[in-house]
Protein backbone atom coordinates (compact mmCIF):
# COMPACT_ATOMS: atom_id res chain seq x y z
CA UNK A 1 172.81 -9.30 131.96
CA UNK A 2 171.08 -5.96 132.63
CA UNK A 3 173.80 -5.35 135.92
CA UNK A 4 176.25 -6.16 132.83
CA UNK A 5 175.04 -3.63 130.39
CA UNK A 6 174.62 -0.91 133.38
CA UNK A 7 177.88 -1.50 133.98
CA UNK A 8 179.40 -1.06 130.35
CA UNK A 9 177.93 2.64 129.90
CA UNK A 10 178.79 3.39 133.27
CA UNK A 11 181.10 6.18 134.75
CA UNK A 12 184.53 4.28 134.20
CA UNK A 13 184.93 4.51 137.86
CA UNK A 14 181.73 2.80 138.74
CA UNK A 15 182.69 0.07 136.25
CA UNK A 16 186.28 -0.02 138.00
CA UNK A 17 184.71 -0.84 141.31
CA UNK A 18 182.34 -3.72 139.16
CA UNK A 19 185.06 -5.67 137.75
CA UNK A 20 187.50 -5.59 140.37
CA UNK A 21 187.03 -9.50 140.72
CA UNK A 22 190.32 -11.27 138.86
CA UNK A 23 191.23 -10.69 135.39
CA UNK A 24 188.76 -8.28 133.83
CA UNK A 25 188.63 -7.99 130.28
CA UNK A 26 190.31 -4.92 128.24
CA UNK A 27 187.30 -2.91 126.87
CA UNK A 28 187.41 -0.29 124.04
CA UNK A 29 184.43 2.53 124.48
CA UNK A 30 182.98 5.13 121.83
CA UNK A 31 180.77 7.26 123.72
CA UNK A 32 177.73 9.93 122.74
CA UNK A 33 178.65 9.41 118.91
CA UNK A 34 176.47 11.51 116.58
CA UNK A 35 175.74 10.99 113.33
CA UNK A 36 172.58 12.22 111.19
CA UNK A 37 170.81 9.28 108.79
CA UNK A 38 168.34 8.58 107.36
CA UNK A 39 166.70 5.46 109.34
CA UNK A 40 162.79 4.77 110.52
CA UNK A 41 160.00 2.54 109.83
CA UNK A 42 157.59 5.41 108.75
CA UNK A 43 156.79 7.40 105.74
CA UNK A 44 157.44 11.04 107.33
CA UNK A 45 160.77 9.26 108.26
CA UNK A 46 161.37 8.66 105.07
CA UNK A 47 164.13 11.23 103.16
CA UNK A 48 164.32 12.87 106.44
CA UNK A 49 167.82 12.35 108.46
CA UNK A 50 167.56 12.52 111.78
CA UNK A 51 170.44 12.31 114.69
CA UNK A 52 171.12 9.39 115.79
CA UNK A 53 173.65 9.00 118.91
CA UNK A 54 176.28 5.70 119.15
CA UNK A 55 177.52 4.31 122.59
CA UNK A 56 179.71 1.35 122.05
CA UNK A 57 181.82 -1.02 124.11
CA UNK A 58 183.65 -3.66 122.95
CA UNK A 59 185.77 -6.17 125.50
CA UNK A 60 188.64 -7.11 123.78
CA UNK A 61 190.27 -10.83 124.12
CA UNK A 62 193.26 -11.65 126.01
CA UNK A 63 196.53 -11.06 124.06
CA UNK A 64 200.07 -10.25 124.25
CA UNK A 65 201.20 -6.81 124.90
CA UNK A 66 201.01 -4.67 121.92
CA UNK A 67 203.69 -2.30 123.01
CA UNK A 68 202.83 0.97 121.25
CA UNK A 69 201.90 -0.97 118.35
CA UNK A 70 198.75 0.59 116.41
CA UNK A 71 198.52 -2.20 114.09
CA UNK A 72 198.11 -4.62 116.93
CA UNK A 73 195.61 -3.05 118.54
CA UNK A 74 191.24 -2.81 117.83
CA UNK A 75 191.62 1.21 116.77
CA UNK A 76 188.89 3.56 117.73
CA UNK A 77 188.32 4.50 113.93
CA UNK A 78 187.43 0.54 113.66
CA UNK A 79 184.21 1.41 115.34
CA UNK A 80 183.02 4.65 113.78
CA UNK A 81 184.24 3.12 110.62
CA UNK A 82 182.03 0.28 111.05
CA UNK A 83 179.02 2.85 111.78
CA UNK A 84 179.59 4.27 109.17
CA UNK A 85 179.53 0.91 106.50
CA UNK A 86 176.26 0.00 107.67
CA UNK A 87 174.72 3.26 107.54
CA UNK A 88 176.24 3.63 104.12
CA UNK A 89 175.32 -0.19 103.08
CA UNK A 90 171.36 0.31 102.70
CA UNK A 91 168.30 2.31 104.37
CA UNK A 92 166.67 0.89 107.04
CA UNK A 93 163.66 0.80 109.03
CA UNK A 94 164.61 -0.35 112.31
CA UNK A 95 167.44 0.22 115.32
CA UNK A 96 167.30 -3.16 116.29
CA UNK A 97 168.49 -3.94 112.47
CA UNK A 98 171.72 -1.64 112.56
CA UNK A 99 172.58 -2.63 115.83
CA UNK A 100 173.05 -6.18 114.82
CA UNK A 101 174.81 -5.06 111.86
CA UNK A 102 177.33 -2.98 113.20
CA UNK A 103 177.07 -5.88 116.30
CA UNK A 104 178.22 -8.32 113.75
CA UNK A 105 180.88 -6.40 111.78
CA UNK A 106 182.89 -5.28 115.30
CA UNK A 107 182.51 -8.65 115.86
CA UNK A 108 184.35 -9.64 112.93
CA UNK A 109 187.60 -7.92 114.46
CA UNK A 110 189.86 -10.94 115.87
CA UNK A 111 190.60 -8.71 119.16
CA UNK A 112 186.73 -8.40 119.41
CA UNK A 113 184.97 -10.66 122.01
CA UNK A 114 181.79 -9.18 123.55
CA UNK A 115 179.79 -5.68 121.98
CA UNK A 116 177.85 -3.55 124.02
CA UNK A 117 175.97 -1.60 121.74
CA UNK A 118 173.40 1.18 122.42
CA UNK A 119 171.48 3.28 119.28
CA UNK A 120 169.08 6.49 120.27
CA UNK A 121 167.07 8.71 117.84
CA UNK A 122 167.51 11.95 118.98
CA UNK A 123 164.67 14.16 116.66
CA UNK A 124 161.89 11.83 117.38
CA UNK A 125 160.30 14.17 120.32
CA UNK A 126 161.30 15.77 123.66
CA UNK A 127 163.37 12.51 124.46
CA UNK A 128 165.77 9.87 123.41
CA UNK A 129 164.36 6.71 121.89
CA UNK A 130 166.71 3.80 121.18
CA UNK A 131 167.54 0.22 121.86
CA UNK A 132 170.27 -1.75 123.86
CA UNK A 133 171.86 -5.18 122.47
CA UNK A 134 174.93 -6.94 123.95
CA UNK A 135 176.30 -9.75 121.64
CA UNK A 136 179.30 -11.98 121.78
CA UNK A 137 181.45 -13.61 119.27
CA UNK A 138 179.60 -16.61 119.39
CA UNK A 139 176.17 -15.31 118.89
CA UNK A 140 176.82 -13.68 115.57
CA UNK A 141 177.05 -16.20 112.77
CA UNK A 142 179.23 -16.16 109.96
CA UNK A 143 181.87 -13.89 111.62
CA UNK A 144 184.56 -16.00 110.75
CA UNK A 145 185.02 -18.54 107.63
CA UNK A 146 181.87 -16.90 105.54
CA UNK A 147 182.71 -17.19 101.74
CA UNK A 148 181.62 -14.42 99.54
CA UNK A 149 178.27 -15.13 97.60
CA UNK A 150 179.35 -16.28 93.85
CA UNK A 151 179.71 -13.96 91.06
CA UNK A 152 176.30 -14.19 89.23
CA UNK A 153 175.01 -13.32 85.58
CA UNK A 154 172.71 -10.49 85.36
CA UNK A 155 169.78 -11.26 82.54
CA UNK A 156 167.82 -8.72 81.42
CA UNK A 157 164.79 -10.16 80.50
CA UNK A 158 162.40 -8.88 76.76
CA UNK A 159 159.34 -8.18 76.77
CA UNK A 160 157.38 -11.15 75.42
CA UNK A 161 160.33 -12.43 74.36
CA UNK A 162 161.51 -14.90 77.87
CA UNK A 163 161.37 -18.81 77.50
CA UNK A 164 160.98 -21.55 80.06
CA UNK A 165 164.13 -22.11 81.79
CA UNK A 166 166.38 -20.47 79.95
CA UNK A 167 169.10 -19.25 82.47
CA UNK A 168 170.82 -21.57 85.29
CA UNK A 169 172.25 -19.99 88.52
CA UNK A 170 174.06 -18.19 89.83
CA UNK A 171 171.63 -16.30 87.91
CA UNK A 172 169.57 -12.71 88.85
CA UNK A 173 167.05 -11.94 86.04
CA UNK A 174 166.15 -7.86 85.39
CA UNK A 175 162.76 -7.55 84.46
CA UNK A 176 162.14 -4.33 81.96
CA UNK A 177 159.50 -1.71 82.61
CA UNK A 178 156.00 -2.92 81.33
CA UNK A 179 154.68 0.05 78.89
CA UNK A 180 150.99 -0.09 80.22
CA UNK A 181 150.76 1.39 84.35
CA UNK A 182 149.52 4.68 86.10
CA UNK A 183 151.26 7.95 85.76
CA UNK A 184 151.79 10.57 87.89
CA UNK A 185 152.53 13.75 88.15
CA UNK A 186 155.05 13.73 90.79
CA UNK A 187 158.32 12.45 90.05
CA UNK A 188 158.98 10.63 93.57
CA UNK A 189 155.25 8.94 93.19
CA UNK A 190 156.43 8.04 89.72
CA UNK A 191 159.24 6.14 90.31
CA UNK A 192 157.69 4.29 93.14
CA UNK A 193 155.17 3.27 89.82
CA UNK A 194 157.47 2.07 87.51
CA UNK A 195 159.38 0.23 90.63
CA UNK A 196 156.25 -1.87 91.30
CA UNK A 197 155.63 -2.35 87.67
CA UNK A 198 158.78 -3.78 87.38
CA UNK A 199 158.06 -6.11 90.54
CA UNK A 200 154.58 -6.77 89.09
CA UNK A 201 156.53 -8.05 85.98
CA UNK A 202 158.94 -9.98 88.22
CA UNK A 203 156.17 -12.08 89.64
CA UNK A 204 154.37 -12.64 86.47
CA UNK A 205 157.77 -13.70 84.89
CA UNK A 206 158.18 -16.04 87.85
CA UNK A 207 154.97 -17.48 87.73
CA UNK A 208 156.23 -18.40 84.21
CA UNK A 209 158.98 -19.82 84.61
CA UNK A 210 159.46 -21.62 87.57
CA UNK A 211 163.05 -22.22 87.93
CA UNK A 212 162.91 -18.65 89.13
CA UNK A 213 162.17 -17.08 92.29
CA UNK A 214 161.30 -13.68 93.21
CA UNK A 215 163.81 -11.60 95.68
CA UNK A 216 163.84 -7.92 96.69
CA UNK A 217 166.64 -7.49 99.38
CA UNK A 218 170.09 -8.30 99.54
CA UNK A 219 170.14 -10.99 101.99
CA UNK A 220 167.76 -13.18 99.90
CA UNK A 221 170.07 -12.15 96.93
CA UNK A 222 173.51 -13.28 98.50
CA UNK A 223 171.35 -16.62 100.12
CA UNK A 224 170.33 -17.85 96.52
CA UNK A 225 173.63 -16.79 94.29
CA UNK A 226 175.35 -18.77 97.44
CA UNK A 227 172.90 -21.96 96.64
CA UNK A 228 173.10 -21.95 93.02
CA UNK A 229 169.70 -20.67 92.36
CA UNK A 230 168.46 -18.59 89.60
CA UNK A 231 166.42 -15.66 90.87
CA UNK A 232 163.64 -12.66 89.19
CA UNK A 233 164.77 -9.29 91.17
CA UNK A 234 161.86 -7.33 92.72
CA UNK A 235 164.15 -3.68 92.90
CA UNK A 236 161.70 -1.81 94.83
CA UNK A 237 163.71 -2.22 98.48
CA UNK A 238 167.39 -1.60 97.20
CA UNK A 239 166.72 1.10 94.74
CA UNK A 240 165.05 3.16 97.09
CA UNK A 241 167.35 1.89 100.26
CA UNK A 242 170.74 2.12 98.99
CA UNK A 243 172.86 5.09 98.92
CA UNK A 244 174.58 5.34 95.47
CA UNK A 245 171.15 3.16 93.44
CA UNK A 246 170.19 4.71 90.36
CA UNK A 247 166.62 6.51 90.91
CA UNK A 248 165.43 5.54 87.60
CA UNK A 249 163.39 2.34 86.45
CA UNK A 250 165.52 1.65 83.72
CA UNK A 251 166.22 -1.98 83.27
CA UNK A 252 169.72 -1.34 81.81
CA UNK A 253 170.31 1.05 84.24
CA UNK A 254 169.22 -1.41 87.27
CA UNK A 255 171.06 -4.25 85.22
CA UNK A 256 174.51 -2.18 85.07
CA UNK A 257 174.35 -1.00 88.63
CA UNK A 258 173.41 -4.44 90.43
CA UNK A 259 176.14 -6.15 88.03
CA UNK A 260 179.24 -3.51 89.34
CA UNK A 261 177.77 -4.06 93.05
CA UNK A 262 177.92 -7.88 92.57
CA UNK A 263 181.29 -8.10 90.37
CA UNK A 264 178.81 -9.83 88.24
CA UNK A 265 180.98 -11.91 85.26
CA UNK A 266 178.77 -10.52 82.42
CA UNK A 267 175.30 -8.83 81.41
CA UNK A 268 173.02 -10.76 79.13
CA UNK A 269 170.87 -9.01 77.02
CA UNK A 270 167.71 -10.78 76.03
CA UNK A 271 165.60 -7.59 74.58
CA UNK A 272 166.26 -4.31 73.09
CA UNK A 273 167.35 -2.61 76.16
CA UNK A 274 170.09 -0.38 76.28
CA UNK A 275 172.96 -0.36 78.76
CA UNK A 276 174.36 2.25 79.56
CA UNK A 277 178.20 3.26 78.58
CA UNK A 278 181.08 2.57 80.45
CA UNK A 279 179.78 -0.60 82.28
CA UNK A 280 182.56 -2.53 83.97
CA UNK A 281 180.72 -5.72 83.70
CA UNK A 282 181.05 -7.41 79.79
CA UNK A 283 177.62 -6.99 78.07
CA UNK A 284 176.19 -9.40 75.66
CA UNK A 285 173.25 -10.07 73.61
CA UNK A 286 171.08 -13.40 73.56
């Protein structure tokens, strides 16, 4: 495999010479693709974008001639479009994670067999840091025949006010802001408070009520609307991770937002909260 991957990000003549055998696959290339982000597993990474540089190859499956046929073809913009959707989707800590992503979503491209895929920080000190994956169809699952997660009901759960099994899945439940935590003066440090307030509530709610589980990222949220389940959201990871999250701890705010991102069929109401105006989703009251 590593003669394979040498071979991919080679000088296209060296690779010529390397695949002269019978019937060598098609391959599409991006090459030295920058783009700045904001990406890293540490704090003085965090809020900071830094460049990171893209080399991709894709082998392409057999087919019939596409003549000059742009719609028949895997287009360049395919790949830098699928950079871009995963650097757009959510911030996170490690390569290794948005190479599979981006691994996975060229993947999902029918002409699409095999992905060479290579991810370097460029800021991180007088050299290039990164990591190499090579992935075929077959190793990413869910490529192909994946139904979308069910559209869920958003509760937003009173203060003092929740009872024992009172919502049935596809359910996520919005704890609100507890009135007694820390302040501080800084408005960053602040909201990082009243985030883990709110997931302190979550867990306390959940240790209530039982038929609900705690979750804090996306894939656990998509896993359990997919089986049914009813679920207490923990919003520390996607509000500060995801481009476009509201930077507040409001839970009408946090309630509206993750409803629209879900196509969630209606907001229930179970306190006093407010949500805001012009919410897409229907909004009731308990």
């Amino acid at each position: 495999m590593s003669d394979e991957i040498k071979q991919a990000f080679a000088h296209p003549d060296e690779r010529a010479k390397a695949m002269a055998g019978p019937n060598p696959p098609d391959r599409l290339s991006l090459r030295d693709y920058v783009v700045s982000a904001d990406i890293g597993a540490f704090q003085v990474e965090r809020g900071q974008e830094q460049r990171l540089r893209f080399n991709v190859v894709v082998e392409l499956a057999l087919q019939d001639a596409a003549g000059d046929d742009v719609d028949l073809i895997l287009s360049y913009d395919r790949l830098t479009e699928a950079i871009g959707a995963e650097l757009a989707a959510e911030r996170l800590n490690l390569l290794e994670t948005l190479a599979e992503n981006i691994a996975g979503r060229i993947l999902a491209e029918p002409q699409a067999e095999r992905v060479f895929l290579r991810i370097e920080k460029l800021d991180r000190g007088p050299y290039a840091l990164g990591v190499e994956i090579v992935r075929r169809r077959a190793d990413i699952s869910g490529t192909s025949g994946e139904t979308d997660a069910p559209t869920p009901v958003v509760h937003v759960a009173g203060n003092d006010t929740w009872q024992r099994g009172r919502v049935s899945g596809p359910a996520i439940v919005v704890p609100q802001l507890p009135e007694t935590r820390p302040f501080a003066e800084s408005g960053a440090a602040q909201l990082r408070i009243d985030l883990l307030a709110i997931e302190q509530a979550a867990w306390v709610l959940a240790a209530t009520d039982p038929s609900l589980t705690v979750v804090a990222t996306r894939t656990e949220l998509d896993w359990a609307l997919k089986q049914g389940l009813a679920v207490v959201w923990a919003p520390s990871k996607l509000v500060l991770d995801t481009p476009g999250a509201p930077q507040v701890a409001d839970a009408g705010a946090l309630a509206r937002w993750l409803a629209e991102d879900l196509n969630a069929t209606r907001i229930v109401v179970h306190g006093d909260v407010a949500i805001p105006a012009g919410c897409r989703v229907p909004v009731e009251r308990a």
